[in-house]
Every structure is written in C-alpha cells, then in structure tokens.
N, C-alpha and C. Protein backbone atom coordinates (compact mmCIF):
# COMPACT_ATOMS: atom_id res chain seq x y z
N UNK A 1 66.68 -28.99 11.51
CA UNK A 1 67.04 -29.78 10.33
C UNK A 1 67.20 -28.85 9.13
N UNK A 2 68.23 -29.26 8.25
CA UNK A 2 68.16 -28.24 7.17
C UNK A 2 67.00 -28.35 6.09
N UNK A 3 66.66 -26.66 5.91
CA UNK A 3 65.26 -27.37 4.96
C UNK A 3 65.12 -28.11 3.98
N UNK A 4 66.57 -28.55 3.52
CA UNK A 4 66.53 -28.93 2.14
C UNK A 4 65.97 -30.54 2.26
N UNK A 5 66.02 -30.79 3.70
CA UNK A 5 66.05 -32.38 3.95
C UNK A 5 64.60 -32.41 4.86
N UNK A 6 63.93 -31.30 4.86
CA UNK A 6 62.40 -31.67 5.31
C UNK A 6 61.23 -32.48 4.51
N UNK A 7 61.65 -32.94 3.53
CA UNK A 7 60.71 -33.31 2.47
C UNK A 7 61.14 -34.81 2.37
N UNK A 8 62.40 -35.12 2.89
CA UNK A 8 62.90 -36.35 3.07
C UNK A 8 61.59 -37.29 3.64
N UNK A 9 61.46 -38.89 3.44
CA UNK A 9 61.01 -39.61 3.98
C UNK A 9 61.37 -41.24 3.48
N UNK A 10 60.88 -42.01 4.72
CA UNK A 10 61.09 -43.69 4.15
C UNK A 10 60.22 -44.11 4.48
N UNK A 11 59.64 -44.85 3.83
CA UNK A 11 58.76 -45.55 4.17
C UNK A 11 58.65 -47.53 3.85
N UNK A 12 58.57 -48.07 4.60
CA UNK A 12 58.40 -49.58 4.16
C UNK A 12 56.65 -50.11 4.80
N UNK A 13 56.40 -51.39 4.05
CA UNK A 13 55.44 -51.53 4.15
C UNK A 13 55.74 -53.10 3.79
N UNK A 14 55.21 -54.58 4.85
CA UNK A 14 55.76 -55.51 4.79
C UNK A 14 54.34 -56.27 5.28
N UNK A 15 53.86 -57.52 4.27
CA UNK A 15 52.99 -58.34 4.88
C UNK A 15 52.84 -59.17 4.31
N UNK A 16 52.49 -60.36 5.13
CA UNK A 16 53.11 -62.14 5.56
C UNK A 16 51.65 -62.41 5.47
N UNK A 17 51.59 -63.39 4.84
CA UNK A 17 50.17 -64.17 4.22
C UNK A 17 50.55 -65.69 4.02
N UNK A 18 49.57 -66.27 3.84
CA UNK A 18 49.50 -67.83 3.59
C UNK A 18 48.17 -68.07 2.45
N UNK A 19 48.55 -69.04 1.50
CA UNK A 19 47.59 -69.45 0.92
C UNK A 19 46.86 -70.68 1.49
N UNK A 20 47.68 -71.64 2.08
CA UNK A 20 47.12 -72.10 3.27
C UNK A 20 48.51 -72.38 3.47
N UNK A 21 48.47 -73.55 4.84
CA UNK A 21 49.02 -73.71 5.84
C UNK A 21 50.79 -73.54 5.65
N UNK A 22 50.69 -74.35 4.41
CA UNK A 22 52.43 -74.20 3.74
C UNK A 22 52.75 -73.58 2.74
N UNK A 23 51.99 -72.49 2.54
CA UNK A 23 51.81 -72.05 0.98
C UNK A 23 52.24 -70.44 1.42
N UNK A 24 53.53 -69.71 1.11
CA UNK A 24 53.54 -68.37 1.61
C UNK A 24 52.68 -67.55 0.82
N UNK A 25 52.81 -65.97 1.13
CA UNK A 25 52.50 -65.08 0.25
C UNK A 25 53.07 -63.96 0.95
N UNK A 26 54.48 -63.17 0.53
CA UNK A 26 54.55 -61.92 1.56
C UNK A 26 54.90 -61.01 0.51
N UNK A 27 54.82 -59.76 0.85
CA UNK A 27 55.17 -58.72 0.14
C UNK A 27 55.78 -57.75 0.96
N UNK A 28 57.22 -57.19 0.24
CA UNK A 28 57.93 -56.09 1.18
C UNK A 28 57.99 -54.91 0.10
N UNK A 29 57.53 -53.60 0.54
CA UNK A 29 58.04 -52.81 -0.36
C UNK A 29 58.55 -51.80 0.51
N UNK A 30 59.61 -50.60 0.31
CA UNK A 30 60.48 -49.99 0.14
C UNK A 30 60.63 -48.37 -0.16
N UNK A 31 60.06 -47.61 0.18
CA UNK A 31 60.63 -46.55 -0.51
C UNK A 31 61.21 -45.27 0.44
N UNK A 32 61.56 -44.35 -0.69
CA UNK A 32 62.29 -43.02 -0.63
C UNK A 32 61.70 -41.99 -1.07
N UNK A 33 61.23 -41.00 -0.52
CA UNK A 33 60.42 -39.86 -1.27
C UNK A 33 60.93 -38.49 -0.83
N UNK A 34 60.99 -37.77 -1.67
CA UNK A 34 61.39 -36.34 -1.67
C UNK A 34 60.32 -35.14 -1.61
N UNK A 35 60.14 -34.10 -1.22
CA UNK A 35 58.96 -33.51 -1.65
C UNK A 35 59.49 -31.66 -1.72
N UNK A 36 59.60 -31.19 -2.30
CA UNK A 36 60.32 -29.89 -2.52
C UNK A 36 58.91 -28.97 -3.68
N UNK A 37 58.92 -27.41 -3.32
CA UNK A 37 58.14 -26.87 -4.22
C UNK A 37 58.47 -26.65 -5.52
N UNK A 38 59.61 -27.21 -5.89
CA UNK A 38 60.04 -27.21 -7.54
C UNK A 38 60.10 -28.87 -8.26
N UNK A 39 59.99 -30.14 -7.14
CA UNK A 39 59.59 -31.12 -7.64
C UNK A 39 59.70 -32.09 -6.66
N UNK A 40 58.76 -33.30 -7.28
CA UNK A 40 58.46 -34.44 -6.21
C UNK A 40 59.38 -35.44 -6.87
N UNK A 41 60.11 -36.42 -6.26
CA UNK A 41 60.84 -37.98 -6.42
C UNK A 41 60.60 -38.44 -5.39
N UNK A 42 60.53 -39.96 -6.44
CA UNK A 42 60.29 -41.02 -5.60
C UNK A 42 60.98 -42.29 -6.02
N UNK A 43 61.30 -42.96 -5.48
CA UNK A 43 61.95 -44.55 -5.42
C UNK A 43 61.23 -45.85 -4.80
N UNK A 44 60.62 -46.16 -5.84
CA UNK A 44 60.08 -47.93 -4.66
C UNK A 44 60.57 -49.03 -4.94
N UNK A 45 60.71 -49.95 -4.12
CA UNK A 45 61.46 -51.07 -4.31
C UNK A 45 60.78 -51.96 -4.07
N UNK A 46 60.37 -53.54 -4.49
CA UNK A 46 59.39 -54.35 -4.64
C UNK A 46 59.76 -55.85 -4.91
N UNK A 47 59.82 -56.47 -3.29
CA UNK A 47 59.94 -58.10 -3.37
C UNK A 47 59.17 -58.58 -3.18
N UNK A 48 58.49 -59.81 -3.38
CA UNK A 48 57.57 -60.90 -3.24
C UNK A 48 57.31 -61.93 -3.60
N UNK A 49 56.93 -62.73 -2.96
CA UNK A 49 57.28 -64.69 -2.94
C UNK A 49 55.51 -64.87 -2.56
N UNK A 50 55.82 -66.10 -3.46
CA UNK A 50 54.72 -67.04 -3.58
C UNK A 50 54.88 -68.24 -3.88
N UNK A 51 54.15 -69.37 -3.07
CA UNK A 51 53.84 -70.65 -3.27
C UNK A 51 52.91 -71.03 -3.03
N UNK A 52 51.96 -70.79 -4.42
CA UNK A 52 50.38 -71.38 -4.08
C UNK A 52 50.70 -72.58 -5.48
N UNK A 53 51.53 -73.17 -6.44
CA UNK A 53 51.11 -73.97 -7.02
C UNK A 53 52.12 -74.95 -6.77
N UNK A 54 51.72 -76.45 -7.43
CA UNK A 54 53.02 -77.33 -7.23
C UNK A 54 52.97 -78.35 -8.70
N UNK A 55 54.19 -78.61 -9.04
CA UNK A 55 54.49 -79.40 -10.31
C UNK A 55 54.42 -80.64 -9.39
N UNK A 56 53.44 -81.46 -10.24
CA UNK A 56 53.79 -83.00 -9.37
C UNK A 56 53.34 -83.07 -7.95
N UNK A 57 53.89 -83.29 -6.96
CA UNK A 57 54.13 -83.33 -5.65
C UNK A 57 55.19 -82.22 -5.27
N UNK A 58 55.93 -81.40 -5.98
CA UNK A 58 57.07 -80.52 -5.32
C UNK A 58 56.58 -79.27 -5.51
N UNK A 59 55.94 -78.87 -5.01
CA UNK A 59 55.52 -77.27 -5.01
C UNK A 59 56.71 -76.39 -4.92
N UNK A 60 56.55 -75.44 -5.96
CA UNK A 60 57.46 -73.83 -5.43
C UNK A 60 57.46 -73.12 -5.38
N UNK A 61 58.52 -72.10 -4.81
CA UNK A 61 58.39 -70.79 -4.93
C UNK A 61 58.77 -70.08 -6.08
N UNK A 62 57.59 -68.91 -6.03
CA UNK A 62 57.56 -68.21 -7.06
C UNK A 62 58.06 -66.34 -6.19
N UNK A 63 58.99 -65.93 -6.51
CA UNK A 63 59.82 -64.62 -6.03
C UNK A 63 59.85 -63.97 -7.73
N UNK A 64 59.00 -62.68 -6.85
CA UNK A 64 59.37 -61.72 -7.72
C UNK A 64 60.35 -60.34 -7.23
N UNK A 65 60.70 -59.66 -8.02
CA UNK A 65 61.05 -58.24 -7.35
C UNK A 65 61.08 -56.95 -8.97
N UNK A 66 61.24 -56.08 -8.14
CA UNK A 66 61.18 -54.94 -9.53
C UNK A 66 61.42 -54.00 -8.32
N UNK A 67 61.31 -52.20 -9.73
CA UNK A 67 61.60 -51.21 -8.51
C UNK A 67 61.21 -50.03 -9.76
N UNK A 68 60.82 -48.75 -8.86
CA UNK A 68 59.64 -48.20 -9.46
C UNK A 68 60.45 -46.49 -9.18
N UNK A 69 60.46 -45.43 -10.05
CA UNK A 69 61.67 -44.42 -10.34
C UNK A 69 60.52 -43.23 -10.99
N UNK A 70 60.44 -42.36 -9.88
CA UNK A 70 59.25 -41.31 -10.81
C UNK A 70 59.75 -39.95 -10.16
N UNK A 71 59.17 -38.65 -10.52
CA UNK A 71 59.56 -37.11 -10.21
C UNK A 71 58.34 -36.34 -10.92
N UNK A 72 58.03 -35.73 -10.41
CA UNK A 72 57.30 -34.29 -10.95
C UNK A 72 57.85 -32.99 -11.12
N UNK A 73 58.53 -32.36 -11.74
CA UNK A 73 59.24 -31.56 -11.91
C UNK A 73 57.98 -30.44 -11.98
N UNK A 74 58.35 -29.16 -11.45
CA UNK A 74 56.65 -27.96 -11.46
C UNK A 74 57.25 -27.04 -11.27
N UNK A 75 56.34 -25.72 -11.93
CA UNK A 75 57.00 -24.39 -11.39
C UNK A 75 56.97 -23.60 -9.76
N UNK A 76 56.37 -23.93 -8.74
CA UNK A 76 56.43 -23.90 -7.56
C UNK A 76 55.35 -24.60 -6.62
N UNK A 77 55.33 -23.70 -5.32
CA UNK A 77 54.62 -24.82 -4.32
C UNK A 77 53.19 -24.28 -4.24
N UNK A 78 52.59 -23.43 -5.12
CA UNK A 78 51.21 -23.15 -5.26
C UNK A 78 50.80 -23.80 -6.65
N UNK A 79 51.52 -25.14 -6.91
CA UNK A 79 50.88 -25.72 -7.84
C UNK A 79 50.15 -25.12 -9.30
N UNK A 80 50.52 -23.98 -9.76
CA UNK A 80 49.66 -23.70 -10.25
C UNK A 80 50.91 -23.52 -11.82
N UNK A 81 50.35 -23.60 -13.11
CA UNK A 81 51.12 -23.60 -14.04
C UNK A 81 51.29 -25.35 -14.66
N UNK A 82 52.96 -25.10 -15.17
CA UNK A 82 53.51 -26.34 -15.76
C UNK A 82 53.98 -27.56 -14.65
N UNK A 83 53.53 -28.80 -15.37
CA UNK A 83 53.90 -29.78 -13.87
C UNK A 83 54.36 -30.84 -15.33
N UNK A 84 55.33 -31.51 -14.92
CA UNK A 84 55.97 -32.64 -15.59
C UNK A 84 55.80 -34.16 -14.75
N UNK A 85 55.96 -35.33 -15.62
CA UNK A 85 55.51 -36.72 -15.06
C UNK A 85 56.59 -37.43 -15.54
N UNK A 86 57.69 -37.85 -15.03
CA UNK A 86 58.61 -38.95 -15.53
C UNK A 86 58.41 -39.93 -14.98
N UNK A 87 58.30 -41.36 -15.21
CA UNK A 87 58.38 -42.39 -14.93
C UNK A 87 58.90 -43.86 -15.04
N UNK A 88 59.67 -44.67 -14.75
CA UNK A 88 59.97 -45.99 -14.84
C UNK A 88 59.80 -46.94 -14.28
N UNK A 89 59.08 -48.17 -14.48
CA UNK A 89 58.78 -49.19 -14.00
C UNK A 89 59.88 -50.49 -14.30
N UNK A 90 60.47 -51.10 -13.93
CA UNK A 90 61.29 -52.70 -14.17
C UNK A 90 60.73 -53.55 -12.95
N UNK A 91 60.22 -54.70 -13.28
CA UNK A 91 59.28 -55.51 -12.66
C UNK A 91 59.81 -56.77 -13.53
N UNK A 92 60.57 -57.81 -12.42
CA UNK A 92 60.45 -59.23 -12.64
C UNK A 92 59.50 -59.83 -12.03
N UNK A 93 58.82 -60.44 -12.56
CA UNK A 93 57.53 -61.46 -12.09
C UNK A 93 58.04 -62.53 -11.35
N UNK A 94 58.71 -63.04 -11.73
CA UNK A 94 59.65 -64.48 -11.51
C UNK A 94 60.95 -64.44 -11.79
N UNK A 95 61.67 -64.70 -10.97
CA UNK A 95 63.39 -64.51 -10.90
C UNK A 95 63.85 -65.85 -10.76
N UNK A 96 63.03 -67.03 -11.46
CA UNK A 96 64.14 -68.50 -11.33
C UNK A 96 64.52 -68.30 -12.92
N UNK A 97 65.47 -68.67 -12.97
CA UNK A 97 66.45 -68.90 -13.96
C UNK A 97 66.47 -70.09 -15.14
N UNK A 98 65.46 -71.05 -14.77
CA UNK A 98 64.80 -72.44 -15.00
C UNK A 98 64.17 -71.44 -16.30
N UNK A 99 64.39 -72.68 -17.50
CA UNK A 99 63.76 -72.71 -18.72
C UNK A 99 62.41 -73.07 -18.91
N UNK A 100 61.75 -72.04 -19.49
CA UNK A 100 60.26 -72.07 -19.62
C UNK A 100 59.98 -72.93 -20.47
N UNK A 101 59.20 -74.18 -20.25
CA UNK A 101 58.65 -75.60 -21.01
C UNK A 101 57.55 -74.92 -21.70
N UNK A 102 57.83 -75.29 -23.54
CA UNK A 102 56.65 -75.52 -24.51
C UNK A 102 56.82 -76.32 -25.65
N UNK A 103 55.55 -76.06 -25.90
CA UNK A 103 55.11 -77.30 -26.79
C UNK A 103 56.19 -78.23 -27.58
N UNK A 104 57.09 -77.53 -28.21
CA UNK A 104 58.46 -77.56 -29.06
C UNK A 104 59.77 -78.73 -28.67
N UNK A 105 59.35 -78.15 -27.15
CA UNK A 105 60.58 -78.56 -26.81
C UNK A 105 61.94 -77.86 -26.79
N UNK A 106 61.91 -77.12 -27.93
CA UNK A 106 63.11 -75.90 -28.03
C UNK A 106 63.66 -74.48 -27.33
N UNK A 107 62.95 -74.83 -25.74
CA UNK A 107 63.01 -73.22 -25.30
C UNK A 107 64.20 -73.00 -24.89
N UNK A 108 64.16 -71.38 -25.09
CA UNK A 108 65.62 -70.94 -24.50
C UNK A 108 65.62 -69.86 -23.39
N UNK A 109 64.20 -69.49 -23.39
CA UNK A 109 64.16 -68.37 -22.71
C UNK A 109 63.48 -68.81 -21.35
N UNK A 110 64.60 -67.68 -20.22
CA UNK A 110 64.16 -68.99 -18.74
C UNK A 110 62.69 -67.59 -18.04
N UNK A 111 62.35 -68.22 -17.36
CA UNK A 111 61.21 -67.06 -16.46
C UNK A 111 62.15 -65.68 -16.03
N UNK A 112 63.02 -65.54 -15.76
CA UNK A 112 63.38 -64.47 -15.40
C UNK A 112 63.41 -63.57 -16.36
N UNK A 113 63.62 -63.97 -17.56
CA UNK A 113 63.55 -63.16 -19.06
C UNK A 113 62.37 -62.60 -19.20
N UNK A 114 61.43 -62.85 -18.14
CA UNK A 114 59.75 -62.60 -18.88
C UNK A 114 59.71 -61.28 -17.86
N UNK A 115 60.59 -59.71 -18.15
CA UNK A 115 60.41 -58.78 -17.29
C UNK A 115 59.55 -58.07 -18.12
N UNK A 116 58.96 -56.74 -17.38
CA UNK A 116 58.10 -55.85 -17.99
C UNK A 116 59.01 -54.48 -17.64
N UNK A 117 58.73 -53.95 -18.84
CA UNK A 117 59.67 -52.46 -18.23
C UNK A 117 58.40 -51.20 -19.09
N UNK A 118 57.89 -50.08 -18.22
CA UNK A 118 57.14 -49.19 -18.30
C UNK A 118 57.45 -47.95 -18.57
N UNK A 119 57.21 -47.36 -19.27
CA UNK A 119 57.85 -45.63 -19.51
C UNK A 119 56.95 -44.72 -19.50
N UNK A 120 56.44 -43.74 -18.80
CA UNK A 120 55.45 -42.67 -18.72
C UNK A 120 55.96 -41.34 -18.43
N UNK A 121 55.70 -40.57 -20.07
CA UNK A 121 56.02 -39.24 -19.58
C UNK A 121 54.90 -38.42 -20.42
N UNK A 122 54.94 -37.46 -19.19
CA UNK A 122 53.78 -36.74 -19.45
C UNK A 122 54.25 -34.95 -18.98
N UNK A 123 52.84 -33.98 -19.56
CA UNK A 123 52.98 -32.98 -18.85
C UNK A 123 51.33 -32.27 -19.01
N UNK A 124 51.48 -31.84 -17.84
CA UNK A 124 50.24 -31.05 -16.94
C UNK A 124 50.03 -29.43 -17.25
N UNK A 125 49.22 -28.94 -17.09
CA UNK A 125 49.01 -27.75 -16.89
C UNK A 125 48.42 -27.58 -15.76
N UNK A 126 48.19 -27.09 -14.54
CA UNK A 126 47.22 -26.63 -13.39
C UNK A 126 46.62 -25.02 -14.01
N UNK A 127 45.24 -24.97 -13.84
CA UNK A 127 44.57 -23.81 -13.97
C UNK A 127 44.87 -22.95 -12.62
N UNK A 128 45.05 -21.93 -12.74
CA UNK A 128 44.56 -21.23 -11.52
C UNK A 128 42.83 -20.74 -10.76
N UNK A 129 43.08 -20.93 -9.85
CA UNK A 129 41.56 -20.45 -9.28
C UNK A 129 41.62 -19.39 -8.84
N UNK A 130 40.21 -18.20 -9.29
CA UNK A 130 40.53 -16.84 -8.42
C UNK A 130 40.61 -16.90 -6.65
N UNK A 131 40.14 -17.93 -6.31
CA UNK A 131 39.82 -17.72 -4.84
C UNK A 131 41.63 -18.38 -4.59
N UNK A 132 42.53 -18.86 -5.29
CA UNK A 132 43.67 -19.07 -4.98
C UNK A 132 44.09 -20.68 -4.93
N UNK A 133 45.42 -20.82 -5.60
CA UNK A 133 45.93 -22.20 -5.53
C UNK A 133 44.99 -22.85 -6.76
N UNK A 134 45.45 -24.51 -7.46
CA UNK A 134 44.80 -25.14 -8.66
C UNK A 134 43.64 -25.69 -7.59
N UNK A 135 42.53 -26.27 -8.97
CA UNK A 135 41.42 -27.12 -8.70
C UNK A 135 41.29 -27.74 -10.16
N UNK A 136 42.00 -27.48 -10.83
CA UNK A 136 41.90 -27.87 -12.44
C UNK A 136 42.94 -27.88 -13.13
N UNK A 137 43.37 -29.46 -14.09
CA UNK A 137 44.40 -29.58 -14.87
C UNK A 137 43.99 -30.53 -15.79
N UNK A 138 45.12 -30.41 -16.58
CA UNK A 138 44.67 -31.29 -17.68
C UNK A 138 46.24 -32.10 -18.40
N UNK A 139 46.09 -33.13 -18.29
CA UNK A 139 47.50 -34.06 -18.47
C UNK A 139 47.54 -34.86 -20.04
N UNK A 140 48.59 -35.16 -20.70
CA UNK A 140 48.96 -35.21 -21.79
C UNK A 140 50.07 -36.37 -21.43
N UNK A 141 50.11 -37.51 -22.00
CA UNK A 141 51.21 -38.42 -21.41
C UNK A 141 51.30 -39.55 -22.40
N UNK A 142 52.36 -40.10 -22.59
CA UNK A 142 52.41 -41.27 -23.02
C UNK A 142 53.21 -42.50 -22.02
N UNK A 143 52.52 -43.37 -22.87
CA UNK A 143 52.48 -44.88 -21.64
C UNK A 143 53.81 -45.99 -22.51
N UNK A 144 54.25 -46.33 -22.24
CA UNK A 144 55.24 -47.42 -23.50
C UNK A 144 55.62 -48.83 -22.49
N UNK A 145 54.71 -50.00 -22.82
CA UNK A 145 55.47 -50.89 -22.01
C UNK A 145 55.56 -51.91 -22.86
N UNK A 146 57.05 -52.68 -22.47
CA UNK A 146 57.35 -53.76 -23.20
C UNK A 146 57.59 -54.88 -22.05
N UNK A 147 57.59 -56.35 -22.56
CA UNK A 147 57.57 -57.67 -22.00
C UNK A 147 58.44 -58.46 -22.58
N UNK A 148 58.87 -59.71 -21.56
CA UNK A 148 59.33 -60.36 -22.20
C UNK A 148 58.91 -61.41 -23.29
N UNK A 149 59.66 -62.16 -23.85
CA UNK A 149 59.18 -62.67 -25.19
C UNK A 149 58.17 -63.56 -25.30
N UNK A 150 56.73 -63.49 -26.30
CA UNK A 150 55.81 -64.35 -26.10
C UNK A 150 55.82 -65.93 -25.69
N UNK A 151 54.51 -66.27 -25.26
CA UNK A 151 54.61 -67.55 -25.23
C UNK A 151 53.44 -68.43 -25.38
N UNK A 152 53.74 -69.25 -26.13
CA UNK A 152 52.38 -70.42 -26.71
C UNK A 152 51.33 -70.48 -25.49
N UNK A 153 50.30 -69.80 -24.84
CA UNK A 153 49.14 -70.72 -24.16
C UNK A 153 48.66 -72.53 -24.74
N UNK A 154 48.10 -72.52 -23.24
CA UNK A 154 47.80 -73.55 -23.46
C UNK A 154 46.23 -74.27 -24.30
N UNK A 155 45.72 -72.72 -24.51
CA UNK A 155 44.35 -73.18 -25.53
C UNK A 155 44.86 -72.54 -26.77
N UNK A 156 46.08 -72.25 -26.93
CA UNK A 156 46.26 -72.43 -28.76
C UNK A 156 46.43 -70.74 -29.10
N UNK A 157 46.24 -69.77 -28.23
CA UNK A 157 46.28 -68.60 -28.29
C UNK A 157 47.91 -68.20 -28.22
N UNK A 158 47.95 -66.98 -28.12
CA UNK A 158 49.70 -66.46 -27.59
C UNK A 158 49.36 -65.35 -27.27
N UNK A 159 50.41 -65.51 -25.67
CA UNK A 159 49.89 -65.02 -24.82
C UNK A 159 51.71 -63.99 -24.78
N UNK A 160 51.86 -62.72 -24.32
CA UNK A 160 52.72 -62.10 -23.67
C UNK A 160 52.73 -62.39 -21.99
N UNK A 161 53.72 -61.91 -21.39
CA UNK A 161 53.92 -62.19 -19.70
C UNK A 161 52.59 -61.44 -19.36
N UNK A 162 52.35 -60.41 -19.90
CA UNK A 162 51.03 -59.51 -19.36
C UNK A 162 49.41 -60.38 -19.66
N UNK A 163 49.42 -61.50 -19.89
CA UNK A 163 48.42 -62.23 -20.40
C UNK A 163 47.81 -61.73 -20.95
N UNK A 164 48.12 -60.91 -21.97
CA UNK A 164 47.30 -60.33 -23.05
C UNK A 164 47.67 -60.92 -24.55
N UNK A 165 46.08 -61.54 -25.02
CA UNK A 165 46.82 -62.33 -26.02
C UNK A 165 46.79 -61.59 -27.54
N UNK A 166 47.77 -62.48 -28.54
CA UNK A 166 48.50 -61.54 -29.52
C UNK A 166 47.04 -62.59 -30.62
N UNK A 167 46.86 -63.71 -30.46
CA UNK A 167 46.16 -64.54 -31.61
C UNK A 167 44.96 -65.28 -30.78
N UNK A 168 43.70 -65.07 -31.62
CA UNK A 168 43.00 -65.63 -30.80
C UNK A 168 42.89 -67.34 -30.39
N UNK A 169 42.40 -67.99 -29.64
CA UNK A 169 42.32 -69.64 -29.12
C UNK A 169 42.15 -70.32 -30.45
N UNK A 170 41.27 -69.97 -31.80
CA UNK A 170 40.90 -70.75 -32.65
C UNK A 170 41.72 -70.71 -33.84
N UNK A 171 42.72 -69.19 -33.45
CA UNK A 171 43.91 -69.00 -34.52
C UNK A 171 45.26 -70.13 -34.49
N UNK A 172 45.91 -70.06 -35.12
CA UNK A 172 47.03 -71.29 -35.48
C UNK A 172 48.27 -70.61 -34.65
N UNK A 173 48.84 -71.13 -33.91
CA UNK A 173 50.15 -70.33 -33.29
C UNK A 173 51.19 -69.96 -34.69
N UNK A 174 51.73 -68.88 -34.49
CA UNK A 174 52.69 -68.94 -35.41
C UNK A 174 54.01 -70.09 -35.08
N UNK A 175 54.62 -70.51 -36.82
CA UNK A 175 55.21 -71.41 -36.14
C UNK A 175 56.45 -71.01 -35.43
N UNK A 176 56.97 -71.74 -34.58
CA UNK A 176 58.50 -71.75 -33.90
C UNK A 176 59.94 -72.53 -34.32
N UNK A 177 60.52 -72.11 -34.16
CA UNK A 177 61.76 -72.88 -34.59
C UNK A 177 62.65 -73.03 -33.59
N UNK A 178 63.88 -73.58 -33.81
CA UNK A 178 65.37 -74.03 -32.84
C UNK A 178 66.26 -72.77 -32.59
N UNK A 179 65.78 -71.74 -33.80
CA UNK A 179 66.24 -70.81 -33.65
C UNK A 179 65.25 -69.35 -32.92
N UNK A 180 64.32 -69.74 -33.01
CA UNK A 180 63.11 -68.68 -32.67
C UNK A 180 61.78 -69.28 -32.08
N UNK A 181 61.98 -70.45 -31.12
CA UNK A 181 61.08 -70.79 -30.16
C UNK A 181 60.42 -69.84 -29.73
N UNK A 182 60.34 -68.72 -29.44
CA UNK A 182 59.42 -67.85 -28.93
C UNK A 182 58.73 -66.51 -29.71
N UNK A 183 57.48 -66.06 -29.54
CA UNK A 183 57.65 -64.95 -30.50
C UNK A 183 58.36 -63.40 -29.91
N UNK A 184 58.47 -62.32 -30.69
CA UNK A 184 59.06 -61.20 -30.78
C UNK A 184 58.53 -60.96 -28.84
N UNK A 185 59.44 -59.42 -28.75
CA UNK A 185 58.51 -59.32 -27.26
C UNK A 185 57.52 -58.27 -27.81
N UNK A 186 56.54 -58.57 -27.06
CA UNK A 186 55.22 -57.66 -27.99
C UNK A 186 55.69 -56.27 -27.11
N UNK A 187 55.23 -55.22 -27.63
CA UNK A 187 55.17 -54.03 -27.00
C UNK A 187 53.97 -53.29 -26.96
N UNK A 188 53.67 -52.42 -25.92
CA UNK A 188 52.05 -51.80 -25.71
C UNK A 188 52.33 -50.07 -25.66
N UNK A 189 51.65 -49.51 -26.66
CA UNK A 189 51.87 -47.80 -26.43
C UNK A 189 50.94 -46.98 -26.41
N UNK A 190 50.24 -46.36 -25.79
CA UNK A 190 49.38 -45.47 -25.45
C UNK A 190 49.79 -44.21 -25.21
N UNK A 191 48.94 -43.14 -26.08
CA UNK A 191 48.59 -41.56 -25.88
C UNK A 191 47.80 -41.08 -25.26
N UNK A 192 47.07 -40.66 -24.33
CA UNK A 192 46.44 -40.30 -23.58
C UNK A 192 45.97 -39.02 -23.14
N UNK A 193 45.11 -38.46 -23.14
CA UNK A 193 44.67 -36.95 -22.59
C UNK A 193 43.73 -37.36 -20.89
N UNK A 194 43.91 -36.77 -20.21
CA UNK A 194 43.00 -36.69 -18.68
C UNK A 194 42.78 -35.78 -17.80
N UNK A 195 41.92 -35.03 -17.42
CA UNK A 195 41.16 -33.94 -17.57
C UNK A 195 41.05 -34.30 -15.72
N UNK A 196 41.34 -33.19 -14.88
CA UNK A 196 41.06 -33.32 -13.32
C UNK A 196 40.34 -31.62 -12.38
N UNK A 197 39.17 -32.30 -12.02
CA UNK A 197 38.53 -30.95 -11.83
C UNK A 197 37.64 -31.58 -10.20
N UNK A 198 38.22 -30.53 -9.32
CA UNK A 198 37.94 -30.67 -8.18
C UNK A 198 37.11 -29.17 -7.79
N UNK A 199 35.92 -29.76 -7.03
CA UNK A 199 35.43 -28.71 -6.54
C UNK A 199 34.25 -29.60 -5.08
C-alpha cells in the first residue's frame, strides 16, 4: 500500500435501543481518520432518532444529525515541540421543520433552526523528555459556541437550545413581539489554559 494511505481508516459505530416497546432510540455514527507524522484529521458524521415523548396520543419522532471536522497539525512523529487543534462542530438536535409553540403565539422559528455550531482552536507545546519522546504539554485554546435562538421555558426562565438559562425562573421574560418572538441567539466563549503530565 502506498504509505501515504497507511494512516487511512473508517470507522462506523451503530446502535438500536428502545425506550420501551415502541419507543426507538438508535444512533449511527461515521467516520474518516487520517494519521500522518506532520498531522492528524478527522471527520464524524452523526444521526439519531428518538421517540420517547408523545403530544396527546400521537407520539414522535425526534431525528437529529450533525457532523464533527478536526486536525492536529505538529512538527513530527516524535511528538515533541508545536502541536495545533482546529476544530468544528454543526449539530442539529431536531431536524422537523414544524414551528416551535410559545406563549405568544407569534413563532417563527421551526426546531430545526435550534442548531449549535462549535469552534475550537488551540495550540500545544509538548516538552521533551531526556529519556526520549513527550510526557508533558501544555494547551492554550479557545472554545466559541453559538445556538439557535432563545426560547421562553416553561417556569418563566429563558432558556437557549443548550438549556442553559439566560434569566432566572423569578425574573420577567423579556418581552416578545410579531416581529421578534424569540430572543437573540445567545453565544458561549471560553479561554482556557490545560496543563498534561504523564508519568
């Protein structure tokens, strides 16, 4: 095989669940991975269905999918030196197209709108060890994820798709309008330092 394609691989990973008897739960994921001494890529791909709740008497399904885009870019295959972290996440939770019901009455925005998209880039140093090869690094990265557009809970709070809420239960929702039923999409950003020492 040529070497350039030894680092090649696929991998899938697929499993079928029930919440009970008529209720699915499966998950398929997907990927592609590369592995070379000047850098790692990867590709995952990510479907999954669920029906554990029901409106009324008509229960449904709930299908998600997303797909997941990363590389380590490094100065060779003794690890040791500069190592880079790119990353992207796009993740739909729910892919029906159906308009999300609140309080108002005025919504416009359907579940599929409620995606999350992730950005992580970072960079590493590996220490060298005298006895040879890293045992020590230290990473520097930032995190950036955004959601789709808030939405009224049902105890009075506001909540983003990530159920993290923006106002607390006893606070007043901000109000909504015909034109702006929903609030802004919140966004989350983190700086980070992390320190890795193996012995």
């Amino acid at each position: 095989m040529d070497p350039m394609l030894r680092g090649l691989r696929v991998h899938v990973f697929y499993d079928k669940d029930s919440y009970q008897t008529d209720a699915e739960r499966t998950r398929l994921i997907g990927a592609l991975t590369f592995e070379h001494q000047y850098v790692n890529i990867a590709f995952q791909y990510l479907t999954a269905k669920d029906q554990g709740t029901a409106l009324g008497a008509t229960p449904f399904k709930r299908e998600g999918r997303g797909y997941s885009i990363w590389a380590t870019p490094k100065q060779g295959a003794g690890n040791v030196g500069w190592e880079g972290l790119l990353r992207y996440d796009h993740l739909v939770p729910d892919t029906r197209n159906a308009i999300i019901p609140e309080p108002t009455g005025l919504s416009t925005v359907t579940y599929e709108q409620q995606e999350r998209n992730r950005v992580i880039v970072g960079v590493a140093y590996w220490f060298p060890h005298p006895a040879g090869g890293a045992t020590a690094a230290i990473l520097f990265d930032f995190d950036g994820l955004t959601t789709g557009p808030g939405v009224p809970s049902a105890t009075g709070g506001v909540v983003g798709v990530g159920g993290i809420g923006t106002a607390a239960p006893s606070q007043a929702n901000p109000a909504l309008t015909s034109t702006n039923p929903f609030l802004p999409t919140p966004s989350f950003r983190t700086f980070s330092i992390h320190g890795l020492l193996n012995f």
